[in-house]
Protein backbone atom coordinates (compact mmCIF):
# COMPACT_ATOMS: atom_id res chain seq x y z
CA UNK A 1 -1.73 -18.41 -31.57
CA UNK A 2 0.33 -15.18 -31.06
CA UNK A 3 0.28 -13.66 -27.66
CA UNK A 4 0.94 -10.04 -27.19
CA UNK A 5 2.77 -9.67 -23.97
CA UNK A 6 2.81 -5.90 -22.77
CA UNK A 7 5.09 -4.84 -19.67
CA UNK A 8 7.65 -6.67 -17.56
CA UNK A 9 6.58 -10.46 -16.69
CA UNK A 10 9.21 -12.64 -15.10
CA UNK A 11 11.36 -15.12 -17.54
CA UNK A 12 9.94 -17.89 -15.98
CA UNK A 13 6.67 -17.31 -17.42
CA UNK A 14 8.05 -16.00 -20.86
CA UNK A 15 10.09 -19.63 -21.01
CA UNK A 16 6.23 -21.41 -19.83
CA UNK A 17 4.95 -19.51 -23.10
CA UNK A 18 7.65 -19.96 -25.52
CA UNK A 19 7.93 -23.82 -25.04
CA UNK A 20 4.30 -24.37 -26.52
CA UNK A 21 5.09 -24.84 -29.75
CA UNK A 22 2.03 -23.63 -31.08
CA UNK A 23 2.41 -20.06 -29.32
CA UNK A 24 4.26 -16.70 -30.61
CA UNK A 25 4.71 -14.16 -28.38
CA UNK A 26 5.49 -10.38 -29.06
CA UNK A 27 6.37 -7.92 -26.23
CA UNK A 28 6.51 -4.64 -25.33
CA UNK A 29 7.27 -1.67 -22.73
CA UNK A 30 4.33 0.54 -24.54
CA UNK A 31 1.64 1.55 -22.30
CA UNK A 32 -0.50 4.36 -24.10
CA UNK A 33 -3.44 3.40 -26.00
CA UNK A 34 -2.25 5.00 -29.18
CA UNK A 35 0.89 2.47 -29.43
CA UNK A 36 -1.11 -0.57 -28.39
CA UNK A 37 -4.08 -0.38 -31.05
CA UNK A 38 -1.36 -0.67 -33.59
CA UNK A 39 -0.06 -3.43 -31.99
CA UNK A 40 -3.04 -5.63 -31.13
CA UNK A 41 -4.45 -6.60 -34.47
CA UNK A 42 -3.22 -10.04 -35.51
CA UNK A 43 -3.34 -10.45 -31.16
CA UNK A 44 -5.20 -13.53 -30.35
CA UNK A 45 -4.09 -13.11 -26.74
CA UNK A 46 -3.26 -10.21 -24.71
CA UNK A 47 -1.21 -11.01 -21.62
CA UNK A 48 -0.80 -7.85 -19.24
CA UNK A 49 0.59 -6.26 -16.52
CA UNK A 50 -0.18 -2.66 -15.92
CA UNK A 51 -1.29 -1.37 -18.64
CA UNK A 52 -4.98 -0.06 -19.25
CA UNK A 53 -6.72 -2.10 -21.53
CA UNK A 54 -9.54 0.15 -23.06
CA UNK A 55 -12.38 -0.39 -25.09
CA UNK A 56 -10.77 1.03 -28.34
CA UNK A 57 -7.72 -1.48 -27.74
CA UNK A 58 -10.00 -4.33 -27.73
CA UNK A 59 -12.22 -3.19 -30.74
CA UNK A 60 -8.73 -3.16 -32.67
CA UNK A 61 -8.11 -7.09 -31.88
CA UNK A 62 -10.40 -8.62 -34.20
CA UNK A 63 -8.93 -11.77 -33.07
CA UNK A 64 -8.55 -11.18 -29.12
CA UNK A 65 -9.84 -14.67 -27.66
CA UNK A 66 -8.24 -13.68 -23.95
CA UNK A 67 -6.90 -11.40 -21.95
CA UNK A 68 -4.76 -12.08 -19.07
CA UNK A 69 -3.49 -9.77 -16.16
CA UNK A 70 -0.63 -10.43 -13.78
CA UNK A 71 -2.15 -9.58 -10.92
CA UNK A 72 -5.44 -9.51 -9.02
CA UNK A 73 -7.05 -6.32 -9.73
CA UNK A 74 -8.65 -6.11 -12.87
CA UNK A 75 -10.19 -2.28 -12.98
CA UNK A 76 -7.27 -1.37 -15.72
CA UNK A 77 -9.25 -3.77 -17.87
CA UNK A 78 -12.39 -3.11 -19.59
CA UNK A 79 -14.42 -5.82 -18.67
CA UNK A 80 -17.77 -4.54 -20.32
CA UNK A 81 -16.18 -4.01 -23.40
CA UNK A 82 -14.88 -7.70 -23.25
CA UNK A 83 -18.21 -8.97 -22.12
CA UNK A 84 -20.11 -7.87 -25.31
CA UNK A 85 -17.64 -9.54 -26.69
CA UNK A 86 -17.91 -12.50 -24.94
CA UNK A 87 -14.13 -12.20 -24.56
CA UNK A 88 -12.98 -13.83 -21.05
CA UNK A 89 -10.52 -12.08 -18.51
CA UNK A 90 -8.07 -14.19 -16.30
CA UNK A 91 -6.24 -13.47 -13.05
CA UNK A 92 -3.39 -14.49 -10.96
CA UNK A 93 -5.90 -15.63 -8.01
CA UNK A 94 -3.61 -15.90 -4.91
CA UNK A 95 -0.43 -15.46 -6.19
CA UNK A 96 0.52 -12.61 -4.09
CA UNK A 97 -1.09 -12.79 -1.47
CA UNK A 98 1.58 -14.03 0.95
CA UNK A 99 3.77 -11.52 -0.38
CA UNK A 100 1.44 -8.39 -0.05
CA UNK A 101 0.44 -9.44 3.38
CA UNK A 102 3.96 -9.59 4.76
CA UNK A 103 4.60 -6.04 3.04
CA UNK A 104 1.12 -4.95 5.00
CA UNK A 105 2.57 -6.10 8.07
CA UNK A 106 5.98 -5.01 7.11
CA UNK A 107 4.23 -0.82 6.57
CA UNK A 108 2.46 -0.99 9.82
CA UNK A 109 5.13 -1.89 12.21
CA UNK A 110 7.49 0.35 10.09
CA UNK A 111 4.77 3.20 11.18
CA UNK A 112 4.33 2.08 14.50
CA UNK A 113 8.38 1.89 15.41
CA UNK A 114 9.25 5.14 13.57
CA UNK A 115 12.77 2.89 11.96
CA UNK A 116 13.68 5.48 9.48
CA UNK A 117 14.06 7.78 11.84
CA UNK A 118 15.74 6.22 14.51
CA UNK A 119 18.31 4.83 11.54
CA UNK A 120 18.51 8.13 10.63
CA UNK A 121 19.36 9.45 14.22
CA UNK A 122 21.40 6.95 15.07
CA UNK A 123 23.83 7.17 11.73
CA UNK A 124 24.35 10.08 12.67
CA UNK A 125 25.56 9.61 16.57
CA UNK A 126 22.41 11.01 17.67
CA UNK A 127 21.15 9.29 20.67
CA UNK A 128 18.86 11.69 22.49
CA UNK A 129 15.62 9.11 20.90
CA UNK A 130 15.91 7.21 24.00
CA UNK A 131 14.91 9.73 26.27
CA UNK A 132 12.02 10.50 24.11
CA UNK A 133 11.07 7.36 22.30
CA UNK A 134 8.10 7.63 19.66
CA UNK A 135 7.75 4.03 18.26
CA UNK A 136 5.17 2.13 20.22
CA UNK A 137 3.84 -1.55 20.56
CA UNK A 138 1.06 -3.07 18.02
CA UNK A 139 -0.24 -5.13 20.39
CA UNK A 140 -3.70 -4.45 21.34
CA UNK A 141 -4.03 -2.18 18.98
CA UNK A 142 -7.44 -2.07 17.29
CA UNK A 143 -6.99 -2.97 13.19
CA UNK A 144 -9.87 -2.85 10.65
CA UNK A 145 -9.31 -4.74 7.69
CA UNK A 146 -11.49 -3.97 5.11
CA UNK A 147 -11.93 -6.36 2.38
CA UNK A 148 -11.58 -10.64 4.17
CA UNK A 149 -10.42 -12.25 0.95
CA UNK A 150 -6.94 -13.80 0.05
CA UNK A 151 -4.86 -11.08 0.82
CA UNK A 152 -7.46 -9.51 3.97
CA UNK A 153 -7.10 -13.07 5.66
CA UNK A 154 -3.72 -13.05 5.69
CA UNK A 155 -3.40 -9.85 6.96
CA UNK A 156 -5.25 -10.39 9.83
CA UNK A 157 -3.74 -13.64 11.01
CA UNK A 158 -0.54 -12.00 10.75
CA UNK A 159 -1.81 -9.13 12.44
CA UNK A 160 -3.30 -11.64 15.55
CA UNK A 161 0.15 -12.92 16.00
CA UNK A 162 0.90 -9.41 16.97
CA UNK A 163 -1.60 -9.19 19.24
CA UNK A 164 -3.35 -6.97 17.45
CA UNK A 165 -7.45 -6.72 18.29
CA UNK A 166 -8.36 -7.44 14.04
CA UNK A 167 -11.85 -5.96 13.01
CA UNK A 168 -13.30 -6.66 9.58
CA UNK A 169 -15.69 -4.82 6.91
CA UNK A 170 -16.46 -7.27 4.45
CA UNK A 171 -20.33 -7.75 4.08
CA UNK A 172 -20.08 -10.48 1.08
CA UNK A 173 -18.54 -12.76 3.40
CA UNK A 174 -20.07 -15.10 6.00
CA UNK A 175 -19.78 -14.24 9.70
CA UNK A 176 -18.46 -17.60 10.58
CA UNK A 177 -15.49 -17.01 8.03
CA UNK A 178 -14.47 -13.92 10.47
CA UNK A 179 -15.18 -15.18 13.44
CA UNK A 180 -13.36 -18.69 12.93
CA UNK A 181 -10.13 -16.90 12.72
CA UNK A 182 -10.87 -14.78 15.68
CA UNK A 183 -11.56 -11.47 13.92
CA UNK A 184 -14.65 -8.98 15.13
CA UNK A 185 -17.18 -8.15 12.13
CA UNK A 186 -18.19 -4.54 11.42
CA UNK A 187 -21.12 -4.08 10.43
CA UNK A 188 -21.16 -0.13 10.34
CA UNK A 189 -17.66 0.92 8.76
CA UNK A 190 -18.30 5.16 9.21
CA UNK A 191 -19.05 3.86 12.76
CA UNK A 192 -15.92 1.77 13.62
CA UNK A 193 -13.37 3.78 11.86
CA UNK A 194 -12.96 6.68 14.55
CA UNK A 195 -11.94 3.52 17.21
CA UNK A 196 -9.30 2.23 14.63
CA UNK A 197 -5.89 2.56 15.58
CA UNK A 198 -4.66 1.02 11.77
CA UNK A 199 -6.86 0.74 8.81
CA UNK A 200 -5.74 -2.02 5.82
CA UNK A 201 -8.17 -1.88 2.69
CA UNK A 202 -7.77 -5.08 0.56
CA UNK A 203 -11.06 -4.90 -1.33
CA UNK A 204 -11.12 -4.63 -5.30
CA UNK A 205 -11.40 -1.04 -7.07
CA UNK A 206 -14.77 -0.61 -8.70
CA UNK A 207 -17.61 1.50 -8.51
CA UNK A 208 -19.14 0.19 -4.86
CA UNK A 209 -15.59 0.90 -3.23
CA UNK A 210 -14.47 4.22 -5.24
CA UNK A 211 -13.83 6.37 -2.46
CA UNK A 212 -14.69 3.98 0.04
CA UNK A 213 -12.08 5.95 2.16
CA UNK A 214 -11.80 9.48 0.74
C-alpha cells in the first residue's frame, strides 16, 4: 500500500507509517493541482495537510482507497467527488482542540490588555500608559461562541474561568449540552451579536456557514 503524504506532518507520525511493513510512503511540499495529478496515480492513500484535494486529483488516483487530513476541517477536500466514489475521508477528531482553545483564549486577552503595545512602550522607556491605560478586564464581558463542539466547549469553559458571561449559537446541539456548562443559548445570532463584547466562531466551513459573519 503506498501512501502519498503531501505537506509537513510531524516525524512521529512519518515513523507510525514507516514501521508497517506493508506501507510505502512518498512525500512532498507540492500543493498545486497540476503537480499532484502526476503524483497520485499508483496512490492508494492520500494523507494531507493543507493542500486542496480537487476532483481532478482524485479522478487521477485510480487506486485512492482513503484520504486522510491532519486536521479537522475538511472543506479543502472534495468530499462529493470522493462520495461517488465511495472513497472515505478521515480526520484528526479532537486533536487540537486543547491547543486551539488556549490560542482563542490566548488572542482575546492579548486584545483586551493591548500587550504589544505596552511592550512596545515600555522598551522604549515610555511610561506615560499608566496615566492612560487602554487594556481592560474580561470579566463580565459578554462572549458568543458560535459553533459548541470540541474546540467551542473548550473555549467557553476557559472563557467562564475568566468570568466571562459565554453565549452560544449552535442550533445542532441540545440545550442541556449548553446549559450544563453554564453557557446562555442564542437562538437569534443577527439579534445577539450587537450585545457581544467578543465573538469566537468554531463551526466548520461549508455552504450553511459561508459568510456566516461577513
Amino acid at each position: 500500500m503506498k501512501v502519498l503524504v503531501i505537506g509537513h506532518i510531524h516525524q512521529d507520525g512519518i515513523n507510525l507509517l514507516r514501521a508497517r511493513s506493508d506501507v510505502t510512503i512518498e512525500t512532498t511540499e507540492a500543493h498545486n493541482e497540476s503537480d499532484l495529478v502526476k503524483l497520485v496515480p499508483d496512490a492508494d492513500a492520500i494523507l494531507v495537510r493543507s493542500a486542496l484535494i480537487t476532483s481532478a486529483i482524485i479522478e487521477a488516483a485510480p487506486l485512492l482507497k482513503v484520504v486522510s487530513r491532519h486536521g479537522v476541517g475538511f472543506n479543502s477536500v472534495d468530499v462529493e467527488a470522493l462520495t461517488a466514489r465511495r472513497i472515505p475521508l478521515t480526520i484528526a477528531v479532537g486533536g487540537n482542540a486543547v491547543s486551539v482553545a488556549e490560542h482563542t483564549l490566548y488572542l482575546i486577552l492579548a486584545l483586551a490588555k493591548q500587550g504589544q503595545c505596552y511592550d512596545t512602550a515600555a522598551r522604549q522607556g515610555d511610561f506615560s500608559f499608566r496615566n492612560a491605560p487602554i487594556a481592560r478586564e474580561i470579566e463580565t464581558s459578554e462572549l458568543l461562541v458560535i459553533g459548541f463542539g470540541r474546540i467551542g466547549s473548550q473555549v467557553a469553559r476557559r472563557a467562564l474561568a475568566f468570568g466571562m458571561t459565554v453565549h452560544v449559537y449552535d442550533p445542532y446541539v441540545p440545550d442541556s449540552v449548553v446549559q450544563d456548562q453554564g453557557a446562555h443559548i442564542v437562538r437569534n445570532l443577527h439579534e445577539a451579536l450587537p450585545q457581544m463584547d467578543v465573538v469566537s466562531v468554531h463551526c466548520p466551513l461549508n455552504e450553511e456557514t459561508n459568510n456566516l459573519i461577513s
